[in-house]
C-alpha atoms as a PDB file:
ATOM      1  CA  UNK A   1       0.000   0.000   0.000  1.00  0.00           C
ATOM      2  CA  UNK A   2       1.625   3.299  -0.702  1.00  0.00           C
ATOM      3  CA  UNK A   3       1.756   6.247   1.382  1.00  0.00           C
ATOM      4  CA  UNK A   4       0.536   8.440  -1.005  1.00  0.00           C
ATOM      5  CA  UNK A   5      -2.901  10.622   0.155  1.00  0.00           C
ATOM      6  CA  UNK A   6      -5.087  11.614  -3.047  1.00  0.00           C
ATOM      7  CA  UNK A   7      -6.688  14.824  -2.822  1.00  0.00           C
ATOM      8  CA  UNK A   8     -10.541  13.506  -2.771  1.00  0.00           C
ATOM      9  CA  UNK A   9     -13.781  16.013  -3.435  1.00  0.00           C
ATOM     10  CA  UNK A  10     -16.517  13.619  -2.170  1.00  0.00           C
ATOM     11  CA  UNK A  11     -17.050  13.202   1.700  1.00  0.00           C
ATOM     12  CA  UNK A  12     -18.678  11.028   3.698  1.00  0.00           C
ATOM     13  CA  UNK A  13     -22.765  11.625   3.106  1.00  0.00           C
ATOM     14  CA  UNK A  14     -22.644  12.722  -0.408  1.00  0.00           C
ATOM     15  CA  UNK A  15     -25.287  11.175  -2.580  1.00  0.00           C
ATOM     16  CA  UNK A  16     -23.023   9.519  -5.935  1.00  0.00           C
ATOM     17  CA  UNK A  17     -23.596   7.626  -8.845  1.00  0.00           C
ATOM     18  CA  UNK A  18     -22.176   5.207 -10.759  1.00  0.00           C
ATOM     19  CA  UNK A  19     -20.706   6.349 -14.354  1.00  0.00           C
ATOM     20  CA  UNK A  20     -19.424   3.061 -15.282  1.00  0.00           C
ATOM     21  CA  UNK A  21     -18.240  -0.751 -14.426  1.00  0.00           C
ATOM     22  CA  UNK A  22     -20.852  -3.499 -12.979  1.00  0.00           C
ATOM     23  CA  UNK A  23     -22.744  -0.747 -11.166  1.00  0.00           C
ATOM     24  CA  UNK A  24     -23.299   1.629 -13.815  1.00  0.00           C
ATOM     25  CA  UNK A  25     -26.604   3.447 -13.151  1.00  0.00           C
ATOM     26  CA  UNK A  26     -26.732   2.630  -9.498  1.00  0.00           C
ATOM     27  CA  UNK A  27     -26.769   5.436  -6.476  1.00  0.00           C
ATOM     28  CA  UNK A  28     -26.182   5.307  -3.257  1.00  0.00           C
ATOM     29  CA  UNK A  29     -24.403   7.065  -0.226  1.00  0.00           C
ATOM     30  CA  UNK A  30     -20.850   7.198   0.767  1.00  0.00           C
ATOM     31  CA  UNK A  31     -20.073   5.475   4.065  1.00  0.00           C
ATOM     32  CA  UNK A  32     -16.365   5.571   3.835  1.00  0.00           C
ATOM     33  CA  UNK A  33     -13.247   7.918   2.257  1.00  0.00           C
ATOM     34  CA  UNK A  34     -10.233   6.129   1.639  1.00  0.00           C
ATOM     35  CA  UNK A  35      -7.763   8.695  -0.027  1.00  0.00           C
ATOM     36  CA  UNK A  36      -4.467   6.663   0.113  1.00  0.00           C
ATOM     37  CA  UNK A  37      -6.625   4.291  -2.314  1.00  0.00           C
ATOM     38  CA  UNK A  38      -7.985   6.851  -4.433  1.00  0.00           C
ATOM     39  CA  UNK A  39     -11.432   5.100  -3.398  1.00  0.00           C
ATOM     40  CA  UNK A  40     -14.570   5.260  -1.403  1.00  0.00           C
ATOM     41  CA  UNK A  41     -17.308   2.623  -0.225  1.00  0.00           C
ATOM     42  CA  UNK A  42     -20.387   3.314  -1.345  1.00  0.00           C
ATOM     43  CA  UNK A  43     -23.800   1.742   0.523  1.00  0.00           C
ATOM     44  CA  UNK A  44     -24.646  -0.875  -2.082  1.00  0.00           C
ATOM     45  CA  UNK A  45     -22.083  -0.940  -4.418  1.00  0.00           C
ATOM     46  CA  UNK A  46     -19.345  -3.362  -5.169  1.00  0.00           C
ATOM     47  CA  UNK A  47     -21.001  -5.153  -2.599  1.00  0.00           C
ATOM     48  CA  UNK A  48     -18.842  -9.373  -2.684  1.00  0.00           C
ATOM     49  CA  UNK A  49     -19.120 -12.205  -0.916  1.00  0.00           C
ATOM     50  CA  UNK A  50     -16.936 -13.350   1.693  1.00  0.00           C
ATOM     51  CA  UNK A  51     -15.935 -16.579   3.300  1.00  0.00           C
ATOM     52  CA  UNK A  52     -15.296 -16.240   7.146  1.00  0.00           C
ATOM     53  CA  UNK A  53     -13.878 -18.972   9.295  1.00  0.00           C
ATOM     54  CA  UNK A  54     -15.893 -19.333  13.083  1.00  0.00           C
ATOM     55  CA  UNK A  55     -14.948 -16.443  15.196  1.00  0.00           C
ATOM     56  CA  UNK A  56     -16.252 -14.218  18.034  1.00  0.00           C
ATOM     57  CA  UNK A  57     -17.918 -11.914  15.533  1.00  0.00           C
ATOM     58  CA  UNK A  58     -19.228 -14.872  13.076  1.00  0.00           C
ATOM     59  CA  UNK A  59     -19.794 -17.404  15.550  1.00  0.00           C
ATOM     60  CA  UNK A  60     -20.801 -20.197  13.148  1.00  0.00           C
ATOM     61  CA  UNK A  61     -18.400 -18.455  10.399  1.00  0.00           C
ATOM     62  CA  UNK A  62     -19.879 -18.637   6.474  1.00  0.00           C
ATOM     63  CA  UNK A  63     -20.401 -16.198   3.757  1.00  0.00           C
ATOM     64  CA  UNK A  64     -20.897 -12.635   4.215  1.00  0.00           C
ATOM     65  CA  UNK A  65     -21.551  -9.625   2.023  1.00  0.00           C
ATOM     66  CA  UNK A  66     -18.778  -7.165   2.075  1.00  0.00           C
ATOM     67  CA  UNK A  67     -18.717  -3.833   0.572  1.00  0.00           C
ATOM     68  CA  UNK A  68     -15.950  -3.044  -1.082  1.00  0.00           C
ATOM     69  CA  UNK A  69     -14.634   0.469  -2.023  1.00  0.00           C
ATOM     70  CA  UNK A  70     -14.863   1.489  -5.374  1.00  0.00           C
ATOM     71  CA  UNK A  71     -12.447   4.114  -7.287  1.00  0.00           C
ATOM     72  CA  UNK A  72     -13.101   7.996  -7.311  1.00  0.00           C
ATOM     73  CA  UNK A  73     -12.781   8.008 -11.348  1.00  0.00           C
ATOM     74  CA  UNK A  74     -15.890   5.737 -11.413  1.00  0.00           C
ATOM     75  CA  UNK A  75     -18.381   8.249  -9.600  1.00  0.00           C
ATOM     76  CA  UNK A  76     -20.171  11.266  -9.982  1.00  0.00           C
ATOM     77  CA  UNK A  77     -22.293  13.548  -7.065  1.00  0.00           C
ATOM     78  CA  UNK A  78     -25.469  13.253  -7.606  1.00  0.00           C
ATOM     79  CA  UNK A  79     -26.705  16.345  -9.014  1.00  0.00           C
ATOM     80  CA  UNK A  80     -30.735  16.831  -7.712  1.00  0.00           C
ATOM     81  CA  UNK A  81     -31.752  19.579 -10.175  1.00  0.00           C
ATOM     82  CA  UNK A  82     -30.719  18.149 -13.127  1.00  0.00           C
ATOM     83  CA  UNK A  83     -31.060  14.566 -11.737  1.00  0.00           C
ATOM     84  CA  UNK A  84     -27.405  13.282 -12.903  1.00  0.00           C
ATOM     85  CA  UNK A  85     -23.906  12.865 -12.117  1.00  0.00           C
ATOM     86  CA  UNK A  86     -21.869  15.770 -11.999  1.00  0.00           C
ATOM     87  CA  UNK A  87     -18.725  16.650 -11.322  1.00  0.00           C
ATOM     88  CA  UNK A  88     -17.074  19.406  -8.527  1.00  0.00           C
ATOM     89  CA  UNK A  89     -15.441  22.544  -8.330  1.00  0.00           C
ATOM     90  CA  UNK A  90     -14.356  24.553  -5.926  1.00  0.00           C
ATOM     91  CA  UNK A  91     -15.097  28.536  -5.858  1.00  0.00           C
ATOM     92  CA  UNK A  92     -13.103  30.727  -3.910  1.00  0.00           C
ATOM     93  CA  UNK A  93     -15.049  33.724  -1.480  1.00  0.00           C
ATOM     94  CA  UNK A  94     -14.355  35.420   1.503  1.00  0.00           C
ATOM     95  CA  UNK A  95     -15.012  32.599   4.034  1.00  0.00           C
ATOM     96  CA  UNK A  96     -13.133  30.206   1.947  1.00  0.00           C
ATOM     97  CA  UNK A  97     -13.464  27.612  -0.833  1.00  0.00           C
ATOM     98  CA  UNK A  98     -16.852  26.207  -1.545  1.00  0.00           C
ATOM     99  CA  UNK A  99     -17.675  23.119  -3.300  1.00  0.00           C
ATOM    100  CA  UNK A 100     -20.094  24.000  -6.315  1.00  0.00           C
ATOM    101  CA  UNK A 101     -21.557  21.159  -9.153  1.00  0.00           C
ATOM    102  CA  UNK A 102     -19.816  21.708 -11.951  1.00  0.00           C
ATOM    103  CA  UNK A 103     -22.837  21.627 -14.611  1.00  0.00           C
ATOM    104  CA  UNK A 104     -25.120  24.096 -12.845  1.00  0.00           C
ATOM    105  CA  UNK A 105     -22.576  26.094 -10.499  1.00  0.00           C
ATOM    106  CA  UNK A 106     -24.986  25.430  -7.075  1.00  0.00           C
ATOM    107  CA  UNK A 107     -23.783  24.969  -4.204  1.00  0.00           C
ATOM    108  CA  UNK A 108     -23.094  21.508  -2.650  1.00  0.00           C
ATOM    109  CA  UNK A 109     -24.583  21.135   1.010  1.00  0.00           C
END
């Protein structure tokens, strides 16, 4: 794993969808930011199936669904307006940068 921390513009909460792969189409929210993977997990996406021995947690053991994380390049925010993926920007004003969709220059809250 390398040490390496990419910059990421979606957070934890943001509503995303899927621009292409397996999951193309889908939305969902983002549970989890994982920027020295250049990834985040996504409620319902990328979602395998694991094999767990017995343990304290799994007493019995068997399969589980995982989610997995899934790479930035793949998503888009969720755009409400114009109900589609967009992508962000950030604008600069006096209390700082704000994060703004890129297709209709709103505000992201």
């Amino acid at each position: 794993m390398s040490d390496h921390r990419y910059k990421i513009r979606l957070k934890k909460g943001d509503q995303v969808v899927v621009r292409s792969g397996k999951y193309k189409g889908k939305t969902g929210k983002i549970t989890a930011t994982h920027p020295s993977l250049n990834a985040v997990t996504v409620d319902g996406i990328n979602v395998v199936k694991h094999h767990v021995k017995p343990n304290k947690e799994y007493p019995q053991g068997g399969i589980i669904d995982e989610t997995k994380p899934i790479n930035v390049s793949k998503l888009g925010i969720y755009e409400p307006t114009l109900k589609k993926a967009s992508r962000i920007k950030y604008v600069l004003n006096e209390d700082g940068k704000t994060r703004v969709f890129s297709a209709s220059n709103k505000e992201i809250k």
